[in-house]
N, C-alpha and C. Protein backbone atom coordinates (compact mmCIF):
# COMPACT_ATOMS: atom_id res chain seq x y z
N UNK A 1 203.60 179.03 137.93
CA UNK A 1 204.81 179.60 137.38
C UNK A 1 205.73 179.97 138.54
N UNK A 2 206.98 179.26 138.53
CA UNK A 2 208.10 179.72 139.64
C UNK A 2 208.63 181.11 139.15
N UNK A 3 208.69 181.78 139.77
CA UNK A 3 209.98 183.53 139.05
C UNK A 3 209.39 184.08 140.41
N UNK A 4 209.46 185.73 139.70
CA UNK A 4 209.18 186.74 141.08
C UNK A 4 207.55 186.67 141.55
N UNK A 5 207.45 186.64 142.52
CA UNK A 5 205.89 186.49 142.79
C UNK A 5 205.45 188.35 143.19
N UNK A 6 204.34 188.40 143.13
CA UNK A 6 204.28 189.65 143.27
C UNK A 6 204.10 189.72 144.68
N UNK A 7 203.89 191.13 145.44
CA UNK A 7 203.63 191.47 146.79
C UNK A 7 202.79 190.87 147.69
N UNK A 8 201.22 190.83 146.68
CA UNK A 8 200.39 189.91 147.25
C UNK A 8 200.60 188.31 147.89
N UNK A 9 201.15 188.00 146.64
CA UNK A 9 201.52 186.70 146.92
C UNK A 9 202.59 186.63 148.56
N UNK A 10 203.09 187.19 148.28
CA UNK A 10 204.11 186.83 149.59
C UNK A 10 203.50 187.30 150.67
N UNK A 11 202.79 188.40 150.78
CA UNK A 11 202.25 188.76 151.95
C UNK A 11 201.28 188.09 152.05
N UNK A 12 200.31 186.78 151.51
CA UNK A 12 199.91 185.79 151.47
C UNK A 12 200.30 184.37 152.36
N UNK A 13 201.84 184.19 151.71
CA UNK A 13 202.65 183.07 152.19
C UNK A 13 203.17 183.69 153.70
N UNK A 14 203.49 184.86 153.89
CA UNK A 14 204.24 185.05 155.32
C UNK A 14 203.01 185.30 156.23
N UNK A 15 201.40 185.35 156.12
CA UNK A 15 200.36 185.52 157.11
C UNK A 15 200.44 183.85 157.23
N UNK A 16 200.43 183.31 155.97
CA UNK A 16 200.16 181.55 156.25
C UNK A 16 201.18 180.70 157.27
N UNK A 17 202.62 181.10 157.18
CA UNK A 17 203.64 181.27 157.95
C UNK A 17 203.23 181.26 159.83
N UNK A 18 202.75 182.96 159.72
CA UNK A 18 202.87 183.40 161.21
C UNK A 18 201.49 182.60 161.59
N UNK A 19 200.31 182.58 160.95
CA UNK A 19 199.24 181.31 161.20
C UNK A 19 199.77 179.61 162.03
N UNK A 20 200.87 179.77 161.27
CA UNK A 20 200.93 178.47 161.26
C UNK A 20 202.12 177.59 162.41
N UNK A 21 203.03 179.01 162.79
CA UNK A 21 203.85 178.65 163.62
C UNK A 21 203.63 179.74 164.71
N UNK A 22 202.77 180.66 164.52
CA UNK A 22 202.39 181.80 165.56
C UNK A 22 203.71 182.57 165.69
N UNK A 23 203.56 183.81 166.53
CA UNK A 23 204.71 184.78 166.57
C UNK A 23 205.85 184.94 167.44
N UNK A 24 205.30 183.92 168.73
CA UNK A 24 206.36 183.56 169.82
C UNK A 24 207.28 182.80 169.02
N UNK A 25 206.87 182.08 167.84
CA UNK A 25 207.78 180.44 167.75
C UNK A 25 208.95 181.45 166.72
N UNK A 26 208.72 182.49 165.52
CA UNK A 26 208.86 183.09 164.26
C UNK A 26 210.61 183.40 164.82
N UNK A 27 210.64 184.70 166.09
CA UNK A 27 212.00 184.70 166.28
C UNK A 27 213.05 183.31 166.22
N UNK A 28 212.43 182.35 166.58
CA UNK A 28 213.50 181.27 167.45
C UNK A 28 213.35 180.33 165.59
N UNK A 29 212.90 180.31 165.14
CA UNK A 29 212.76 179.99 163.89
C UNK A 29 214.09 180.53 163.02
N UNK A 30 213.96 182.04 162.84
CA UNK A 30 214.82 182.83 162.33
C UNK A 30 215.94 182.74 163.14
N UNK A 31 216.10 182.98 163.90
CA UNK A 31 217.23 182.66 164.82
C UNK A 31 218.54 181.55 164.13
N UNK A 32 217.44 180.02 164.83
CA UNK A 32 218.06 178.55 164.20
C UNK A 32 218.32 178.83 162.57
N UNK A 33 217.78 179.65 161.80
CA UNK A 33 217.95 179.41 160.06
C UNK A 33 219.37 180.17 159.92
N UNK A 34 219.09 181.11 160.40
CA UNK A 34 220.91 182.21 160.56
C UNK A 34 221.71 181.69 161.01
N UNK A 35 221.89 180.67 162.32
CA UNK A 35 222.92 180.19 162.24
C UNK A 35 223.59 178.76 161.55
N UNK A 36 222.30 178.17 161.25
CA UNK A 36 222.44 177.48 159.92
C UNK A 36 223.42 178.00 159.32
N UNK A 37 222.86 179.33 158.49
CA UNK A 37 223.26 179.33 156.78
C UNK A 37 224.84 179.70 157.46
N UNK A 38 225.10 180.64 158.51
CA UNK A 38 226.83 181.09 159.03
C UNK A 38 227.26 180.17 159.24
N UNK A 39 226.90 178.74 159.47
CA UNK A 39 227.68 177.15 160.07
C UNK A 39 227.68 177.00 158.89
N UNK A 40 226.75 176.82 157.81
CA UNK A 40 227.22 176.19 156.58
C UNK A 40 228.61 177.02 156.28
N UNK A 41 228.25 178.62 155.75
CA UNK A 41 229.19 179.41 155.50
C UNK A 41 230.31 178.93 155.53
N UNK A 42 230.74 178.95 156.99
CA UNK A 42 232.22 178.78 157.72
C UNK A 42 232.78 177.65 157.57
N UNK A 43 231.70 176.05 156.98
CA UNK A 43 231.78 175.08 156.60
C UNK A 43 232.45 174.90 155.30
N UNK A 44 231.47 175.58 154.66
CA UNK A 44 232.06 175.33 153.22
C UNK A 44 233.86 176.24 152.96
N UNK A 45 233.88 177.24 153.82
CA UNK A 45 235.19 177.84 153.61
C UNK A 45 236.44 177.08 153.79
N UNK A 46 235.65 176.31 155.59
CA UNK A 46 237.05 175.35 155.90
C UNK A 46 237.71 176.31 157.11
N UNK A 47 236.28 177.14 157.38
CA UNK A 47 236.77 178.00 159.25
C UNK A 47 236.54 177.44 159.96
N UNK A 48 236.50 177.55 161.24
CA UNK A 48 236.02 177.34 162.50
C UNK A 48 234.83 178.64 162.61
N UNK A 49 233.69 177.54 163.08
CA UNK A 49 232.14 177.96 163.13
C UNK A 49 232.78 179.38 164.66
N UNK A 50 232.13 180.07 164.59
CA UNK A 50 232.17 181.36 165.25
C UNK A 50 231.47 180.75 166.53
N UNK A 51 232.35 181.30 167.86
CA UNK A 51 231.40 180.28 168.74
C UNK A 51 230.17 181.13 169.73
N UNK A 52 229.44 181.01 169.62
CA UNK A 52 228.47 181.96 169.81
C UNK A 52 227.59 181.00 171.50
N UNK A 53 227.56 182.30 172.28
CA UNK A 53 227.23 182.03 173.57
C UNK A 53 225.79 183.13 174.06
N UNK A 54 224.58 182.25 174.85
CA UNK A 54 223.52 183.09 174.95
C UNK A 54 224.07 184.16 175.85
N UNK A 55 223.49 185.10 176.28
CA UNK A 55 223.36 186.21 177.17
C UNK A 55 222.61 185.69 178.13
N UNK A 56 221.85 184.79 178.47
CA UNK A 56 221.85 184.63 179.81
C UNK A 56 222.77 183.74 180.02
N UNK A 57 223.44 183.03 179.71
CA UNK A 57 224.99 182.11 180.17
C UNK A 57 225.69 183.18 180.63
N UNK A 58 226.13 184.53 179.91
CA UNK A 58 227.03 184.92 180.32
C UNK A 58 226.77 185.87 181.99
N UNK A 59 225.59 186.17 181.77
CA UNK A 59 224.52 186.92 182.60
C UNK A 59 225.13 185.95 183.89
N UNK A 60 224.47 184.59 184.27
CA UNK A 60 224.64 183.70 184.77
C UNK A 60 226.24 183.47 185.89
N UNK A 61 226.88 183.64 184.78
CA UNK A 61 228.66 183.84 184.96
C UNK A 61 228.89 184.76 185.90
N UNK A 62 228.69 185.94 185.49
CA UNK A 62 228.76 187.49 186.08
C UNK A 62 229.51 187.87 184.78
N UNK A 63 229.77 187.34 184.05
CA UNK A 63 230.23 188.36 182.85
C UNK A 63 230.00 189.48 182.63
């Protein structure tokens, strides 16, 4: 049955998750999905994607 799953269940699927991609990989995972969904975002509006620069580039610079 697809709908709300209960607590168990998910705290199920997110151990199978961190199993499966371990916890170093999880940030950089989440990371790439966020700026996904804000590129789609700004996509579907018809903006210009927000231009986003690491901290060590700017580090690098002397920024």
């Amino acid at each position: 049955m697809l709908g709300m799953s209960s607590p168990a269940e998910l705290l199920v699927v997110l151990f199978v998750i961190l199993l499966l991609f371990g916890a170093k990989k999880l940030p950089e995972l989440a990371r790439g999905l966020g700026k996904g969904i804000s590129e789609f975002k700004s996509a579907t509006r018809g903006e210009e994607p927000p231009k986003v620069t690491k901290k060590s580039d700017q580090q690098d610079k002397g920024e």
